[in-house]
Protein backbone atom coordinates (compact mmCIF):
# COMPACT_ATOMS: atom_id res chain seq x y z
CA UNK A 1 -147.19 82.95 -53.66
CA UNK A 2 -150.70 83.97 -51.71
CA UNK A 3 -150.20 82.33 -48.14
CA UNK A 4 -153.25 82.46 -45.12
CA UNK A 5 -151.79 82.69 -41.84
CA UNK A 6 -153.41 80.46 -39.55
CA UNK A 7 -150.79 81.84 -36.80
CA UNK A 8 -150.07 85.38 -35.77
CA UNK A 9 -146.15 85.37 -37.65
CA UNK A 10 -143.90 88.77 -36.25
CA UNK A 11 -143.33 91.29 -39.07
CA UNK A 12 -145.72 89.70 -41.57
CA UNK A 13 -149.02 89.78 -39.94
CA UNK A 14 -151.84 87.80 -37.71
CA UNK A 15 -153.67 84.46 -37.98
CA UNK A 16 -156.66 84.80 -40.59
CA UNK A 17 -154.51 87.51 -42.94
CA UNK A 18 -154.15 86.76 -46.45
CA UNK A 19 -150.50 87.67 -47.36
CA UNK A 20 -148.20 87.64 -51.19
CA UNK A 21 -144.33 86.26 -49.55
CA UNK A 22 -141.85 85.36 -51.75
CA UNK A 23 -142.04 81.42 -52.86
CA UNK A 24 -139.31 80.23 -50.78
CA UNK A 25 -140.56 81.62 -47.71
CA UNK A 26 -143.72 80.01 -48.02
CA UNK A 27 -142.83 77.01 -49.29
CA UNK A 28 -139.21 76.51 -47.02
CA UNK A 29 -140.72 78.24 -43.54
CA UNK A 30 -144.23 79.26 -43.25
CA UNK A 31 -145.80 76.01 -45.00
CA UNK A 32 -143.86 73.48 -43.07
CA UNK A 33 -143.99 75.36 -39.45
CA UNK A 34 -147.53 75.27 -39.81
CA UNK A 35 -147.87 78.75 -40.14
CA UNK A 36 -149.87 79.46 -43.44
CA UNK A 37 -151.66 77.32 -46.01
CA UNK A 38 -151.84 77.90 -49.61
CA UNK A 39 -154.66 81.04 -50.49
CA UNK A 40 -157.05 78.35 -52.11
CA UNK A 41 -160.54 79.05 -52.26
CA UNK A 42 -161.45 76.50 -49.86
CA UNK A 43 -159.25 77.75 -47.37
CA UNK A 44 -160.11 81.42 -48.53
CA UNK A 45 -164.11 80.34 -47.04
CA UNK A 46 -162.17 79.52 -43.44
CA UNK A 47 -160.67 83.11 -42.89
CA UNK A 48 -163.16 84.47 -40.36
CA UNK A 49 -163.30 81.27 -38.45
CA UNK A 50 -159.27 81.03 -38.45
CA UNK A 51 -159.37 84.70 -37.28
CA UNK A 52 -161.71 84.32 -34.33
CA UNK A 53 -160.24 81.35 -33.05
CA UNK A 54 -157.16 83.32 -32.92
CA UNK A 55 -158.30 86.39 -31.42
CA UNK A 56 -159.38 84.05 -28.83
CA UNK A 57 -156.41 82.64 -28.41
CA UNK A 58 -154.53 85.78 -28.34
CA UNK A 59 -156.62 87.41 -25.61
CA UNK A 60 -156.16 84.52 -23.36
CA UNK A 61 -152.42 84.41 -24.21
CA UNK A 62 -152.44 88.22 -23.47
CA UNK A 63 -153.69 87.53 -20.20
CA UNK A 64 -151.29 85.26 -19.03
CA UNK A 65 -148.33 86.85 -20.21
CA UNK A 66 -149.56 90.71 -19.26
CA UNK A 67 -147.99 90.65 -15.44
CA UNK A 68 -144.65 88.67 -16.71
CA UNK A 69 -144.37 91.65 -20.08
CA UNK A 70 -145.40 94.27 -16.65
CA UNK A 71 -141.99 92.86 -14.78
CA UNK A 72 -139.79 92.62 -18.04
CA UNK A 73 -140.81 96.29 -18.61
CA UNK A 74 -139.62 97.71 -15.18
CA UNK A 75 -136.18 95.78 -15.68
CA UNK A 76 -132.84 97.47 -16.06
CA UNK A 77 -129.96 95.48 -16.37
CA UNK A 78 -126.26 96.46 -16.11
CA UNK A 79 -123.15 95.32 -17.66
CA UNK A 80 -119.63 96.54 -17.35
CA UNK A 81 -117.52 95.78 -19.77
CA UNK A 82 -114.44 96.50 -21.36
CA UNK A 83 -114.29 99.80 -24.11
CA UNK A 84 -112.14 101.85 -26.03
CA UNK A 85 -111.62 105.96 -25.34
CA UNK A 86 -114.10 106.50 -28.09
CA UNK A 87 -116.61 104.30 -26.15
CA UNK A 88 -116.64 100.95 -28.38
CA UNK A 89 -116.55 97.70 -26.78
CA UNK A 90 -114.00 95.40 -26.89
CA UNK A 91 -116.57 92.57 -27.53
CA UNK A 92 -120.34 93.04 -27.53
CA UNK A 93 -123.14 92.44 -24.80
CA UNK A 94 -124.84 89.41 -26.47
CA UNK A 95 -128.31 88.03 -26.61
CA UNK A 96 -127.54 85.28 -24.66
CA UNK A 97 -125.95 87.81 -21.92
CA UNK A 98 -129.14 89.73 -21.66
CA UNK A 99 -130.98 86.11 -21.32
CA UNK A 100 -129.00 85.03 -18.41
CA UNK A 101 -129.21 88.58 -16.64
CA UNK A 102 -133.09 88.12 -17.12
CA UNK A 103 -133.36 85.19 -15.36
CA UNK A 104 -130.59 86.10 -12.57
CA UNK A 105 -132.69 88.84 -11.50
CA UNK A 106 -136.73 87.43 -11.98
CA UNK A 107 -136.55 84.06 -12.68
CA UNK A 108 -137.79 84.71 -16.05
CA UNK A 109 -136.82 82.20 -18.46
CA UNK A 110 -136.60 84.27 -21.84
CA UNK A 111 -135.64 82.73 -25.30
CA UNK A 112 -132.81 84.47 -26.92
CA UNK A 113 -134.81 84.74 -30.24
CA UNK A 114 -137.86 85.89 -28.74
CA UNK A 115 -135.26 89.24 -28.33
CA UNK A 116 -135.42 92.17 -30.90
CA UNK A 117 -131.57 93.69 -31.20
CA UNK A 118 -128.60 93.49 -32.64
CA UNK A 119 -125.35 92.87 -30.06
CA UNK A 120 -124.66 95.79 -27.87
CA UNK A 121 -120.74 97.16 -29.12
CA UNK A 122 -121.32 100.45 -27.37
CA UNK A 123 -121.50 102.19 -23.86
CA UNK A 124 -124.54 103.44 -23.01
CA UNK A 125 -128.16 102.96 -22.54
CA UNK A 126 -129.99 100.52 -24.43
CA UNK A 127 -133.44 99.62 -24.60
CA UNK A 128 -134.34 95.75 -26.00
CA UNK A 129 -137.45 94.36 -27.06
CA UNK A 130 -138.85 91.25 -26.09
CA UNK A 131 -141.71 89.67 -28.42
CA UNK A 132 -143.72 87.48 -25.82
CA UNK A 133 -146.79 87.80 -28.58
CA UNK A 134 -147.46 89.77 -31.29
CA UNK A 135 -149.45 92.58 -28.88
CA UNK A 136 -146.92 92.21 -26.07
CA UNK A 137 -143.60 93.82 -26.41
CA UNK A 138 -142.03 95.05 -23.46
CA UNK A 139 -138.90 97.10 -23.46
CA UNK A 140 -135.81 96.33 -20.86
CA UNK A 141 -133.57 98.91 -20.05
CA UNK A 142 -129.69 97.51 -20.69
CA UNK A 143 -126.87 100.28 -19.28
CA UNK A 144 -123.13 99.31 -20.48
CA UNK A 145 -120.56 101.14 -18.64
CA UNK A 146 -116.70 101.22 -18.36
CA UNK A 147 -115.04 98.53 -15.76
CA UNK A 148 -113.91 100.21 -13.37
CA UNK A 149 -115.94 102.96 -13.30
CA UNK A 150 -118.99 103.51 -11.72
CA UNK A 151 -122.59 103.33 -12.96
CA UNK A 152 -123.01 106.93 -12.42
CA UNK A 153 -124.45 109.24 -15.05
CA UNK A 154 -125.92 106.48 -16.96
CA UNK A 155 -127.79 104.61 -14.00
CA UNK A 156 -129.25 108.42 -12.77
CA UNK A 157 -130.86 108.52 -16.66
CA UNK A 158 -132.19 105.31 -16.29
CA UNK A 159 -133.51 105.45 -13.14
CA UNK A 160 -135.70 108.44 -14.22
CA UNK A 161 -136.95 105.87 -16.33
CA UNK A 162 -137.08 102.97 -13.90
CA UNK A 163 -137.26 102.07 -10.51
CA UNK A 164 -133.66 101.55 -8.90
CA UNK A 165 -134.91 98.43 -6.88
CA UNK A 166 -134.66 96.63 -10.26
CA UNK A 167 -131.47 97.24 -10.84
CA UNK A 168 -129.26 94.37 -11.38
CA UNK A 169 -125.54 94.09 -11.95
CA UNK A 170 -124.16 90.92 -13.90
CA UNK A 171 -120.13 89.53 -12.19
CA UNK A 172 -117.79 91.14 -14.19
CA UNK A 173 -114.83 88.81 -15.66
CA UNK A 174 -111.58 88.31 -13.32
CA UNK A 175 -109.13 90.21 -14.20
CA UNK A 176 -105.25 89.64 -12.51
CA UNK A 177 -104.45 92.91 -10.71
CA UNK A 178 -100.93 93.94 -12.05
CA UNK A 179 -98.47 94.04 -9.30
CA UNK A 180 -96.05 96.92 -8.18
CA UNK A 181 -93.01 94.88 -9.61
CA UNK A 182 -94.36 94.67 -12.87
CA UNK A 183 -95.49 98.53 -13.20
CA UNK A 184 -91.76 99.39 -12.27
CA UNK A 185 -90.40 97.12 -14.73
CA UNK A 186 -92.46 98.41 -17.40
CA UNK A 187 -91.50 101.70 -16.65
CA UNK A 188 -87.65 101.27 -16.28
CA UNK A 189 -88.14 98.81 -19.96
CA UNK A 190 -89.73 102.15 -21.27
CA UNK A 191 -87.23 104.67 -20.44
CA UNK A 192 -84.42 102.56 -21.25
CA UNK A 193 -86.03 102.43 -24.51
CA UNK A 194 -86.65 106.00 -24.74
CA UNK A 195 -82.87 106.74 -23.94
CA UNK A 196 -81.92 103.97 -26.65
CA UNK A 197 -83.75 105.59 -29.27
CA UNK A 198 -82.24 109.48 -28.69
């Protein structure tokens, strides 16, 4: 099915483009959204108008958005978190995590689908996208470390990168300190079973 975009759509191309999707895309999303029309010839004759009202639209959009994609881009966000010796998380550093830090630290109000990544399941640093328009796409810096440990190596790579007044660090989970009456009696249960077993 031939589809005109009459709105710039991410990964398939900008307002005024004349596009061949597969029929149940255009007929199940783009169609209904408001996204496209059908490629008729009538609405073939409205392309350059479509595109310069969107150019317009995208220049003014660009302008609003340029000094809030400027502050995204000098963000980096940390995250300690639970991992394995091989450096896999127990769990994963969500979309909805990186939302929240977002907003914690500049009062940025960011859509979890307007991010571009898959759920963080490794230490590390990590850079996510943000689509705020099709031309603006700024990068945040996400470092996931080991609780307990400090930010260390990965913060001094990041920093290269980024400012370190823009760090932020997100409250980690409360976790029961063992006591020393429970390490011993783990210990004693353990040799006892060690003796048991010779």
């Amino acid at each position: 099915m031939k589809v005109l975009l009459i709105k710039d759509v991410y990964k398939l191309g900008r307002a005024g483009d004349v596009k061949r999707v597969a029929d149940g895309y255009g007929r199940n999303f783009l169609l209904p959204q408001g996204l496209a029309v059908l490629a008729t010839p009538g609405a073939l004759a409205r392309t350059e108008h479509i595109r310069a009202q969107a150019n317009e639209k995208r220049a003014i959009l660009n302008n609003e958005l340029g000094g809030v994609a400027e502050i995204l881009s000098k963000l980096t966000l940390t995250f300690p978190a639970k991992a394995g010796e091989t450096g896999k998380l127990y769990g994963s550093i969500t979309p909805v995590m990186i939302c929240d830090a977002i907003k914690a630290q500049s009062g940025i109000e960011v859509n979890r689908r307007q991010l571009d990544f898959e759920p963080i399941r490794t230490l590390g640093t990590h850079k996510t996208r943000i689509r705020m328009t099709i031309d603006l796409i700024p990068e945040v810096t996400v470092i996931v470390y080991r609780e307990g440990e400090s930010v260390g190596l990965l913060q001094a790579d990041a920093e290269a990168e980024v400012e370190p007044e823009s760090l932020v660090e997100m409250p980690q989970a409360e976790t029961k300190p063992e006591t020393e009456t429970e390490t011993e009696t783990e210990t004693e249960t353990e040799t006892e079973t060690e003796t048991e077993t010779v």
